[in-house]
Protein backbone atom coordinates (compact mmCIF):
# COMPACT_ATOMS: atom_id res chain seq x y z
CA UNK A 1 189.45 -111.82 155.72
CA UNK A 2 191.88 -108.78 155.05
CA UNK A 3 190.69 -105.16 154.11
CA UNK A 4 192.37 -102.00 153.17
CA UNK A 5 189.23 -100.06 154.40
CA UNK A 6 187.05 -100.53 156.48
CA UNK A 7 184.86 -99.46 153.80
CA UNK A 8 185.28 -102.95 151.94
CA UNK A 9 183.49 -104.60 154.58
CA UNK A 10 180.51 -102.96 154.23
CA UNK A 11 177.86 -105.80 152.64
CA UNK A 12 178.05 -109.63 152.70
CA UNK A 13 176.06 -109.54 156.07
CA UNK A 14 175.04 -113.08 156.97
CA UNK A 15 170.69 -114.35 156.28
CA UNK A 16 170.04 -116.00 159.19
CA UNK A 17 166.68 -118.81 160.02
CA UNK A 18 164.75 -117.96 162.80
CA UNK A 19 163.97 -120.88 164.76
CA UNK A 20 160.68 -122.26 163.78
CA UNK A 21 160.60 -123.17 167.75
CA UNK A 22 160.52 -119.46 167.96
CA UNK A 23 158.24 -118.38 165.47
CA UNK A 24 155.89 -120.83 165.78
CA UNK A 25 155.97 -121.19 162.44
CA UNK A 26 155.03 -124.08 160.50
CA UNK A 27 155.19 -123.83 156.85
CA UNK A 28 156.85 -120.45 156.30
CA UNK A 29 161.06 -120.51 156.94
CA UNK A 30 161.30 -116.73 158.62
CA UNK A 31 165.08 -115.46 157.59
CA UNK A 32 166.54 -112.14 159.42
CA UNK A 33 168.91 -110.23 157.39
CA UNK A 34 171.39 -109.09 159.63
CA UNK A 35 171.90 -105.34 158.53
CA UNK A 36 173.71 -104.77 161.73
CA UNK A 37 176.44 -106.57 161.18
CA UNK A 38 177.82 -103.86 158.81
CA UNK A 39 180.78 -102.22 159.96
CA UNK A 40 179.34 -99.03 161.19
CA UNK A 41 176.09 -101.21 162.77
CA UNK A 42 173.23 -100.53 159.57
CA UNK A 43 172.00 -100.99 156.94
CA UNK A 44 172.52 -97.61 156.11
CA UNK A 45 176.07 -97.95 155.80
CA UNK A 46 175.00 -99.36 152.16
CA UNK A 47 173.82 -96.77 151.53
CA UNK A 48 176.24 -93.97 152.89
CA UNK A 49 179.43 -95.60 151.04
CA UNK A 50 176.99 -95.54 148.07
CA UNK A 51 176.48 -92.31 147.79
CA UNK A 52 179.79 -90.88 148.81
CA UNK A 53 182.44 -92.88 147.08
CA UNK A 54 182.13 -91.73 143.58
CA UNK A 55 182.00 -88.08 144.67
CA UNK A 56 184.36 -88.13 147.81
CA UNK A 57 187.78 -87.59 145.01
CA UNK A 58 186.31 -84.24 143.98
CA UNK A 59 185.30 -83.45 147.39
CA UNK A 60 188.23 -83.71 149.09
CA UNK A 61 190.24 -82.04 146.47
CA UNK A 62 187.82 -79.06 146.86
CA UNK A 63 187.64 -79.28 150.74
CA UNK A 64 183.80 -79.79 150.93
CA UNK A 65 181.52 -80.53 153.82
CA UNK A 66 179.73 -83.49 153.87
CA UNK A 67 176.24 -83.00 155.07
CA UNK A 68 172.86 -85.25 155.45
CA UNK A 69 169.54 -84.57 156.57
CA UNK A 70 169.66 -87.16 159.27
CA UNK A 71 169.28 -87.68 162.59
CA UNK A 72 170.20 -91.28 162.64
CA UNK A 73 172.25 -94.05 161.22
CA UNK A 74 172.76 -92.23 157.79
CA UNK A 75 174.01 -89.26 159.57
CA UNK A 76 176.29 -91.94 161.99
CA UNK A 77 177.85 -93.77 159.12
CA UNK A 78 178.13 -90.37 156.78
CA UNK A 79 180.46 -89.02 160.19
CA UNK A 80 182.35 -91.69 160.26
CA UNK A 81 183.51 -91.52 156.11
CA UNK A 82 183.97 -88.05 156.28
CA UNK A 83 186.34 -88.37 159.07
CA UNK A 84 188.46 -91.12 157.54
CA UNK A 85 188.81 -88.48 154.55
CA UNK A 86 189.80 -85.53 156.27
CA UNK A 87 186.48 -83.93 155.26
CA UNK A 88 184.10 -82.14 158.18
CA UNK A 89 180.24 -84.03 158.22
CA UNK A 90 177.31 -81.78 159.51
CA UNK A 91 173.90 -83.00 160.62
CA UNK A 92 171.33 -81.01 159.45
CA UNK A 93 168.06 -81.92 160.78
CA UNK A 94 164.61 -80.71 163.03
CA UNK A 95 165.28 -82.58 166.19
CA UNK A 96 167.38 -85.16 167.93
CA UNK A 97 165.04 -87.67 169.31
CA UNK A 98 167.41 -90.27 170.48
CA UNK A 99 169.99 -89.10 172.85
CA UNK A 100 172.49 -91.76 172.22
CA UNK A 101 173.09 -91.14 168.71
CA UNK A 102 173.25 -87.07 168.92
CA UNK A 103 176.34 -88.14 171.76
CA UNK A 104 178.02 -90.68 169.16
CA UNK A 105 177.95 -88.30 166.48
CA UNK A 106 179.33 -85.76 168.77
CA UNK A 107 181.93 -87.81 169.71
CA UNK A 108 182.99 -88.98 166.07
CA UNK A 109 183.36 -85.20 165.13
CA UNK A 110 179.91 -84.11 163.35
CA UNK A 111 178.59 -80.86 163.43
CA UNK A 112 174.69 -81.13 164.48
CA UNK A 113 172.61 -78.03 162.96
CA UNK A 114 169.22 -78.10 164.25
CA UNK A 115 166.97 -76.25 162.09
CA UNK A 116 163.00 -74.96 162.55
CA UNK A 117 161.43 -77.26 160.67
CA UNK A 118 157.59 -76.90 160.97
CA UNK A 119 156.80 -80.89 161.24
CA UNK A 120 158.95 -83.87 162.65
CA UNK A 121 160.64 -84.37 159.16
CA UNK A 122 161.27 -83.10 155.64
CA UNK A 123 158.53 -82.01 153.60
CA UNK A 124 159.41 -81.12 150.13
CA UNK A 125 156.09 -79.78 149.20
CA UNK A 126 156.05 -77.44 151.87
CA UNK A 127 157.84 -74.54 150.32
CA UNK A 128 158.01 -72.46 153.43
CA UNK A 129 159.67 -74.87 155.55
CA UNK A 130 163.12 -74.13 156.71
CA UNK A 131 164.27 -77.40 156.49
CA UNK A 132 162.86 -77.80 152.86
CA UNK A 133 164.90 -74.21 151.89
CA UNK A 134 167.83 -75.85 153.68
CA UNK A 135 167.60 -78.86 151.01
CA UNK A 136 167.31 -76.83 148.36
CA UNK A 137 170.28 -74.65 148.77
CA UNK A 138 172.63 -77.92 149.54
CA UNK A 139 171.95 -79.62 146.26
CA UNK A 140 172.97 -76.33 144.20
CA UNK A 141 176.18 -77.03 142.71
CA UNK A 142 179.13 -75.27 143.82
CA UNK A 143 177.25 -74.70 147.08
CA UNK A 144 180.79 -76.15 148.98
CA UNK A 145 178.78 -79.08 150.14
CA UNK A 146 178.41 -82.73 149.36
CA UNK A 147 175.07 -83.48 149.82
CA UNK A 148 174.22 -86.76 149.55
CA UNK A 149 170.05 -86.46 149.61
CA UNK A 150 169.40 -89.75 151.12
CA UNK A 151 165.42 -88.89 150.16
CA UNK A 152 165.99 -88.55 146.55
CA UNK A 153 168.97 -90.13 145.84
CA UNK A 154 168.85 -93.37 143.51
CA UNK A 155 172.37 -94.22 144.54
CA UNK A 156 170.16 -94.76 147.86
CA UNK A 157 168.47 -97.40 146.15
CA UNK A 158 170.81 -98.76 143.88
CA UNK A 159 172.55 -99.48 147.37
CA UNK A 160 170.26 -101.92 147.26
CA UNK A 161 169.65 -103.44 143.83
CA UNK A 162 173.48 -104.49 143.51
CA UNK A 163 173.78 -105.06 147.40
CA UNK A 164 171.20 -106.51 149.72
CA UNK A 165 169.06 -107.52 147.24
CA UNK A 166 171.01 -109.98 145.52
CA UNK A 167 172.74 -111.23 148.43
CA UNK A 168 169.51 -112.43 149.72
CA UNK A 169 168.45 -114.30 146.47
CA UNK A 170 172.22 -115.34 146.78
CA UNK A 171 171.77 -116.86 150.12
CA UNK A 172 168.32 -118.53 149.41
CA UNK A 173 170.05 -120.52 146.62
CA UNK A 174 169.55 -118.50 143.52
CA UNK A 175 165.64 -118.38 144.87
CA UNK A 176 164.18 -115.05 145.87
CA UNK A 177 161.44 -115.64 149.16
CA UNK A 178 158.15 -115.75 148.56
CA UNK A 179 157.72 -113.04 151.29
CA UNK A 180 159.55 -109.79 151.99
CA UNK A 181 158.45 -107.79 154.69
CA UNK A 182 160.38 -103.94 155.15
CA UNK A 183 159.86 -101.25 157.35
CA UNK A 184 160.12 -98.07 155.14
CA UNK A 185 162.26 -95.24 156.51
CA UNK A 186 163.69 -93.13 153.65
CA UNK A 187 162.62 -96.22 151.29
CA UNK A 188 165.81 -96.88 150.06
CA UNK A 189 166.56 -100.60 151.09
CA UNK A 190 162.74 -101.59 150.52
CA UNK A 191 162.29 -100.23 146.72
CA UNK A 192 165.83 -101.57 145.90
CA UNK A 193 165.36 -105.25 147.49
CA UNK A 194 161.91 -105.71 146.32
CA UNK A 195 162.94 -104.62 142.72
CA UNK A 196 165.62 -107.54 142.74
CA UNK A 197 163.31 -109.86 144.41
CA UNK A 198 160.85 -109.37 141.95
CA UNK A 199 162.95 -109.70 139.21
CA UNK A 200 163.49 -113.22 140.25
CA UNK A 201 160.22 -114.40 141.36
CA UNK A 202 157.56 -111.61 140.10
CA UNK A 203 154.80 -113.65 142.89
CA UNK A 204 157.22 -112.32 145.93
CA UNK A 205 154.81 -110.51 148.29
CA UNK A 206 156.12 -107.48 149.36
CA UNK A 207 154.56 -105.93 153.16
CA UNK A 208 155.65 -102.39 154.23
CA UNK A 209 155.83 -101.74 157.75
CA UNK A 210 155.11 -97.60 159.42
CA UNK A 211 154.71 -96.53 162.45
CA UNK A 212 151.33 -96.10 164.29
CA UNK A 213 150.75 -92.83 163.80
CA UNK A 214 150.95 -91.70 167.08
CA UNK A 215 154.15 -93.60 168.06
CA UNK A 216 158.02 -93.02 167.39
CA UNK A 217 160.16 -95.70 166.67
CA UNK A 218 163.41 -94.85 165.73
CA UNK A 219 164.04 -95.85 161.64
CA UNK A 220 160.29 -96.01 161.02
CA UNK A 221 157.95 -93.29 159.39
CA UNK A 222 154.65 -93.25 160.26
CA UNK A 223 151.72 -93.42 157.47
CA UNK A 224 151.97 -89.97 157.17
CA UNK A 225 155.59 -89.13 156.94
CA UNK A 226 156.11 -91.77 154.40
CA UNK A 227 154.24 -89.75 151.71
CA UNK A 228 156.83 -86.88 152.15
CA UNK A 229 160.16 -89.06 151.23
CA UNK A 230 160.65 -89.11 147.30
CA UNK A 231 161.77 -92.77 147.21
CA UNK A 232 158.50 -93.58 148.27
CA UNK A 233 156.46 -95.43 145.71
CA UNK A 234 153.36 -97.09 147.16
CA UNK A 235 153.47 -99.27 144.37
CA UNK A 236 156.54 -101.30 145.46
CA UNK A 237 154.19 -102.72 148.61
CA UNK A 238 151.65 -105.12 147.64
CA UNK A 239 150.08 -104.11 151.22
CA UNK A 240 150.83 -101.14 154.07
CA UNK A 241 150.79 -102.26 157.99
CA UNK A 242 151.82 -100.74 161.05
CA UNK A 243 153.08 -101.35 164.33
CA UNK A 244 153.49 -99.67 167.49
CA UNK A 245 156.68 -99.05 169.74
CA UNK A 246 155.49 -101.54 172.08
CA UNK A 247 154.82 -104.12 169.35
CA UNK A 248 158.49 -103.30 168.20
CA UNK A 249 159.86 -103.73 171.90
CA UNK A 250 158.15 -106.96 172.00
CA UNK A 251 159.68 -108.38 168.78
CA UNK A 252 162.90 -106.53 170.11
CA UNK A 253 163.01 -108.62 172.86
CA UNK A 254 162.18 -111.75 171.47
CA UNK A 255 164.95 -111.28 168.87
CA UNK A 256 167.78 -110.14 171.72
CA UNK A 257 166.70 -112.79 174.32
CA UNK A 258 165.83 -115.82 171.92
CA UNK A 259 167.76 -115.55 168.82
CA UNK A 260 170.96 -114.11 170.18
CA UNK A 261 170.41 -111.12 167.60
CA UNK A 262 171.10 -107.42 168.82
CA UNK A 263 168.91 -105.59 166.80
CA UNK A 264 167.13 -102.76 167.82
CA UNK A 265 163.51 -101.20 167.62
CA UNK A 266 163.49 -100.91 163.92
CA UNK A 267 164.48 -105.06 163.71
CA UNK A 268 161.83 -105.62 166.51
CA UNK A 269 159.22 -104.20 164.44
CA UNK A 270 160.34 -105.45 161.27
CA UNK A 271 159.70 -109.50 163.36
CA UNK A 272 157.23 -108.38 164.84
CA UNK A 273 154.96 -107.15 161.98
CA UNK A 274 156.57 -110.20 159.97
CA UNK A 275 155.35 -112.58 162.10
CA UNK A 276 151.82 -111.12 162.01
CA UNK A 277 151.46 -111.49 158.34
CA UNK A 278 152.72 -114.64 157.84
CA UNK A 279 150.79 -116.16 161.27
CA UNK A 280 147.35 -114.53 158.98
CA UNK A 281 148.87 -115.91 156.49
CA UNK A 282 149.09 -119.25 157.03
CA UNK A 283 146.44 -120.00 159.18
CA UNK A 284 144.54 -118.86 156.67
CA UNK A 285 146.12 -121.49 154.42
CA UNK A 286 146.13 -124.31 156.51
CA UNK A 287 142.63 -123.70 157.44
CA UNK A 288 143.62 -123.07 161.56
CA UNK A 289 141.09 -120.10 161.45
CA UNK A 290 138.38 -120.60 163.90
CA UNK A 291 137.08 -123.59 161.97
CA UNK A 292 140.26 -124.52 160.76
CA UNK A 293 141.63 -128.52 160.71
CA UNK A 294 144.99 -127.31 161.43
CA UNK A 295 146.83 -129.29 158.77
CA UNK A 296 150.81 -129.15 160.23
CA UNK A 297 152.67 -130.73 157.15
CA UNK A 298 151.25 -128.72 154.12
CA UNK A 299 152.28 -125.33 152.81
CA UNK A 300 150.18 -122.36 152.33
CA UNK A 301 149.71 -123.74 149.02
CA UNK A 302 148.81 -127.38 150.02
CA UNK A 303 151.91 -128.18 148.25
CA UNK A 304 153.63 -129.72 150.85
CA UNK A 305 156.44 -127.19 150.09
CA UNK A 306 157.81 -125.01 152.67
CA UNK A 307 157.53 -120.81 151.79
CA UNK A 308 160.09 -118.64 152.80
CA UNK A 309 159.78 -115.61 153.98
CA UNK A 310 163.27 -112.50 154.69
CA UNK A 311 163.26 -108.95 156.68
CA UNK A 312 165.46 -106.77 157.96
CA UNK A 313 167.44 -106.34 161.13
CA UNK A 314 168.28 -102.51 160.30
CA UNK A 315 170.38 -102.08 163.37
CA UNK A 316 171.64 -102.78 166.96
CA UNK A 317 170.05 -101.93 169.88
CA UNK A 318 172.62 -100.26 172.15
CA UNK A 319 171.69 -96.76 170.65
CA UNK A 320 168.13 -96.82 171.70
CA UNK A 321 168.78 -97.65 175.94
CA UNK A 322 167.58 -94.32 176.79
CA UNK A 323 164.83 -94.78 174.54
CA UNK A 324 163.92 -98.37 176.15
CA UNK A 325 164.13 -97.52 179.47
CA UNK A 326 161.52 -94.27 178.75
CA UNK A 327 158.97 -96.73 177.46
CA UNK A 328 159.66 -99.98 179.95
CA UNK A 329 161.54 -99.25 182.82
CA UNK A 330 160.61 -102.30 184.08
CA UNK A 331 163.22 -104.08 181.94
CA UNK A 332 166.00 -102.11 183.81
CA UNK A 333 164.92 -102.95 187.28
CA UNK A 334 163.10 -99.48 187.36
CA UNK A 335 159.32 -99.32 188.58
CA UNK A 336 156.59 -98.52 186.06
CA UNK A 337 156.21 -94.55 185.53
CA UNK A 338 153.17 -92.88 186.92
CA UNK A 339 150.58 -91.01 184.15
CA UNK A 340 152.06 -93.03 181.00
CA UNK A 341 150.35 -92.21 177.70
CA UNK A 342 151.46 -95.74 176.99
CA UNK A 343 148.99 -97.06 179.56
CA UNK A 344 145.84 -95.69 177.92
CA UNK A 345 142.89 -97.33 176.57
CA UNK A 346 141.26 -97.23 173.43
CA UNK A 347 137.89 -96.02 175.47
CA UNK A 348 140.04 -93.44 177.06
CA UNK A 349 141.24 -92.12 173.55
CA UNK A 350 137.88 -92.22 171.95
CA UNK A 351 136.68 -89.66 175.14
CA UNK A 352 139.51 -87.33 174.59
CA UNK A 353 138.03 -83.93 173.72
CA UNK A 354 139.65 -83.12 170.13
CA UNK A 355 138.20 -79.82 168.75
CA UNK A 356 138.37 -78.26 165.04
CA UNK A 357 140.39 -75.06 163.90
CA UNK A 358 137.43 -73.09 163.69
CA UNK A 359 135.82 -74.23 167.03
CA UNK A 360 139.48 -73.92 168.75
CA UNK A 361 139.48 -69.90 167.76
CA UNK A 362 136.45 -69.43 168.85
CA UNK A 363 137.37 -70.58 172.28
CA UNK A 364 140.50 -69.33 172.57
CA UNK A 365 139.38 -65.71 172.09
CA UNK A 366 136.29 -66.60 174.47
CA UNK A 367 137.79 -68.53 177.06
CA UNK A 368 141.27 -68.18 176.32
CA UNK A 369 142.84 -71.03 177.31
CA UNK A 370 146.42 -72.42 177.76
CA UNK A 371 147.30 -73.17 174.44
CA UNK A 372 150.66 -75.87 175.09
CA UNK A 373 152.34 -76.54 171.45
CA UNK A 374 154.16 -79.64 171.86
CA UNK A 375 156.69 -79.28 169.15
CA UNK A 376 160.32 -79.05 169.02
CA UNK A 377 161.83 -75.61 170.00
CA UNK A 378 163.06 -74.96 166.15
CA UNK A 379 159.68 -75.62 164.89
CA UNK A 380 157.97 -73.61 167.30
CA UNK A 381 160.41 -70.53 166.59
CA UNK A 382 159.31 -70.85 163.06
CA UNK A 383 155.66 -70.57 163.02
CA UNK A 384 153.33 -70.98 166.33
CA UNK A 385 149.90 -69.54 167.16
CA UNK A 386 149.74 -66.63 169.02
CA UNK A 387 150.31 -66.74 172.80
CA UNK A 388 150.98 -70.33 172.77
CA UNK A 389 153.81 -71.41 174.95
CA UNK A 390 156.17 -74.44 173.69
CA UNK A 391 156.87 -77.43 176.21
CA UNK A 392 158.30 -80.19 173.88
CA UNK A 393 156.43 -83.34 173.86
CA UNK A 394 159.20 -85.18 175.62
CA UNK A 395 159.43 -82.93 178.50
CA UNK A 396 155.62 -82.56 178.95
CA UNK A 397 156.07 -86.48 179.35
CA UNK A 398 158.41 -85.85 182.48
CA UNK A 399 155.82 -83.09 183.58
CA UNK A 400 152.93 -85.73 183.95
CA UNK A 401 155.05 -88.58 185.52
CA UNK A 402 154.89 -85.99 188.77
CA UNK A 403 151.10 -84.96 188.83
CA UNK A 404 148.89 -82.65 186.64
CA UNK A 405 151.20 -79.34 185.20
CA UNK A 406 148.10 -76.96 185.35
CA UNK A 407 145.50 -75.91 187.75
CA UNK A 408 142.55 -79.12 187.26
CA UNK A 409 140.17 -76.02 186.19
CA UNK A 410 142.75 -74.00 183.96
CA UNK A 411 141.58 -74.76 180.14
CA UNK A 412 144.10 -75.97 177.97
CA UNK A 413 144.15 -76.58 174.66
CA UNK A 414 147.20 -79.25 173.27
CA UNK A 415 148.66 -78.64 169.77
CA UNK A 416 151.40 -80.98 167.92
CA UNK A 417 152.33 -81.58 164.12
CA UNK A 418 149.19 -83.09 163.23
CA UNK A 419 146.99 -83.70 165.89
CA UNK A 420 148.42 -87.40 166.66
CA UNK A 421 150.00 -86.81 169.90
CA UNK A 422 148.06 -84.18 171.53
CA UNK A 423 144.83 -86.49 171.59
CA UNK A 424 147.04 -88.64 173.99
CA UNK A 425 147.92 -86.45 176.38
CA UNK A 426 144.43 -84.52 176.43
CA UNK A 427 143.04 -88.46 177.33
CA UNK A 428 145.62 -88.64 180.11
CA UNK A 429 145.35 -85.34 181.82
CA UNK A 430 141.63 -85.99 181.10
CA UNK A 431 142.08 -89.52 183.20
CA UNK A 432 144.40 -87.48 186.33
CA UNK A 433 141.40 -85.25 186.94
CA UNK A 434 141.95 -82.29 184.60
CA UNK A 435 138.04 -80.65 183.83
CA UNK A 436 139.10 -79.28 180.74
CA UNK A 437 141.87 -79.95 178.20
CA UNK A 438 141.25 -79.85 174.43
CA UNK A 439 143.22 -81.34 171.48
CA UNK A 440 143.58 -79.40 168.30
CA UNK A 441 142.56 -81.83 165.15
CA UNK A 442 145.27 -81.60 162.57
CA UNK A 443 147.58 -80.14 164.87
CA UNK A 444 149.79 -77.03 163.69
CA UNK A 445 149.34 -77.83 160.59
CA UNK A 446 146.10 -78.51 160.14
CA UNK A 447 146.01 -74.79 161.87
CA UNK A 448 148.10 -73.51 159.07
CA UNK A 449 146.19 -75.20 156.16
CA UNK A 450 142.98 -73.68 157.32
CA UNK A 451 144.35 -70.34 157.34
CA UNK A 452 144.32 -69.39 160.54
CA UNK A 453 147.28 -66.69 161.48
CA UNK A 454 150.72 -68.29 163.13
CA UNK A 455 153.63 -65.91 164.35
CA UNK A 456 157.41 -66.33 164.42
CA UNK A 457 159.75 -65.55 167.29
């Protein structure tokens, strides 16, 4: 094929079968939608070209900046457009959680502006937040930026309806699957896809796949970010699920080593929490539940006709190394880390000390204890409580691989966005012989919605 741009390639990425040998799979055909095979390696390249082409004339004719609130592939592919136009990209955004991409946006030219925002990502209902303000002012016209609001945007979406949508349907012989299974970052490619898929087959069962809510996988809101993107609609899923980092690691693998397929954390979760469903599914069906007859030749149906079933490989997995090797060193010839929140037991999360806003004052200005926010450095500068010191969750990781941080008698109390990861690392310190460490419930901003006082540096 010949292109004028490298734009042009963008789209017509190839549906591919997953091996039923595999899956293990035996009336369902699994299909991976290989997103990162677009030219800038995502599926948010769709979405990028979407929303910049129409406006880029004007924008480069007025000498605007292109800018995103992204940390991640939209902010990657947004660089690399605005470079091939001459126009300057900026990434606007709380915190840089994967090292890899804040160096390859670096190196394609973006400017990376990392702003206090008070919890891990946008929240347009919090007023206050700098990050919210920040939105605000870019989508004023004449504000000498192009904004392209990949939150809001329909041209996110619509991405989606005219792209990846049909090309599925396409693919499947003029058939939409019976199952599509999505993990939901800013929505766009799950509202858009399961609008078209619908539209051919209104039966298609749609699955939406978060984060656990105390894990980060790159691409993947958890449960309670999710509610704070605008192209959100819970009524696009006909059911919510989640999955942890190590369940998208395993699927990772399984998708690298056995299907030849280079997808990162976001694909591996996206198999991964496919595979669940439609292993429920159809053992359900096929009566294989624990006093099943294991019929092998019948659909879920008892039709005799095979289902189908499509998700998405959003990406490819040589941004996320660093990230990898944090989690399972093992798989780089490294030994297993010491004091690993990742090592934990349900038991030892259950005992974890977790105490209330109003019980928390009352011991801080009895006792006063160590109070460690874990947040980014931004969101700390914006609002904190009072005498709190910041060590950001990533380094108090490093901290713990070397022994206990803090005297075992000092009392600490651990405080994060909402409570999530603090409970972790109050088990573990609990489990390496600390007498006393505490977890705030509802983290800083369960602090903040209770109306207890915070201070800004």
């Amino acid at each position: 094929m010949r292109y004028d741009s490298i734009t042009d390639a963008i789209g017509g990425t190839p549906l591919l079968r997953i091996d039923p040998a595999v899956t293990g799979l035996r009336t369902i055909d699994l299909y991976a939608k290989l997103e990162l095979l677009n030219p800038f390696g995502s599926v948010k390249d769709r979405a990028a070209w979407n929303m910049t082409r129409a406006a880029l004339p004007e924008a480069v004719r007025r000498g605007d900046t292109l800018v995103e609130l992204s940390s991640g592939n939209t902010a990657k592919a947004l660089a690399l457009i605005a470079g091939m136009h001459g126009l300057p990209f900026r990434s606007v955004t709380n915190r840089m959680k994967v090292p890899e991409v804040k160096d390859l946006l670096l190196l394609l030219g973006a400017e990376i502006e990392e702003l206090p925002g008070r919890a891990e990502c946008l929240d347009p209902t919090d007023t206050d937040d700098p990050l919210t303000r920040i939105h605000r002012m870019l989508s004023e016209a004449e504000s000498g930026y192009l904004h392209t609001d990949q939150y809001y945007n329909p041209l996110n979406v619509e991405a989606h309806l005219t792209g990846t949508g049909p090309e599925i349907v396409r693919d499947l012989d003029g058939r939409a699957p019976d199952h599509f299974i999505a993990c939901v970052g800013t929505a766009g490619s799950s509202t858009g896809v399961a609008a078209v898929l619908r539209a051919h087959n209104p039966a298609v069962q749609v699955l939406g796949l978060v984060a656990h809510k105390s894990d980060f996988i790159p691409g993947i809101r958890t449960i309670d970010e999710v509610h704070e993107v605008g192209l959100f609609d819970p009524g696009t899923y006909d059911g919510i699920a989640s999955v942890t980092a190590d369940q998208a690691i395993d699927g990772m693998l399984t998708l690298v080593r056995r299907c030849g397929v280079l997808a990162g954390p976001t694909g591996g979760g996206a198999y991964y929490g496919a595979l669940r469903h439609l292993r429920a599914l159809e053992a359900e069906a096929t009566g294989d539940g624990p006093a099943g007859s294991g019929s092998t030749d019948a659909g879920p149906t008892g039709s005799g006709e095979r289902r189908t079933a499509v998700f998405i490989v959003c990406d490819r997995v040589e941004s996320y190394l660093g990230y990898l090797r944090d989690r399972r060193p093992e798989l780089f010839n490294q030994p297993p880390r010491p004091h690993s929140v990742a090592s934990l037991t349900p038991a030892e999360l259950e005992a974890a000390r977790v105490v209330d806003v109003d019980a928390a004052r009352k011991w801080i200005a009895e006792d006063h204890p160590l109070v460690v926010d874990l947040r980014g450095p931004f969101a700390y500068a914006a609002l904190h409580i009072e005498g709190s010191i910041n060590i950001v969750d990533e380094l108090f990781d490093e901290l713990l691989h070397g022994g206990l941080p803090f005297g075992r008698r000092q009392p600490v109390l651990l405080a994060c966005p909402i409570g999530e990861k603090s409970v972790r690392y109050a088990a573990l310190l609990t489990r390496m012989g600390h007498q006393d460490v505490r977890s705030l419930a509802g983290g800083i901003i369960g602090w903040r919605d209770a109306g207890a006082p915070l201070v800004r540096d």
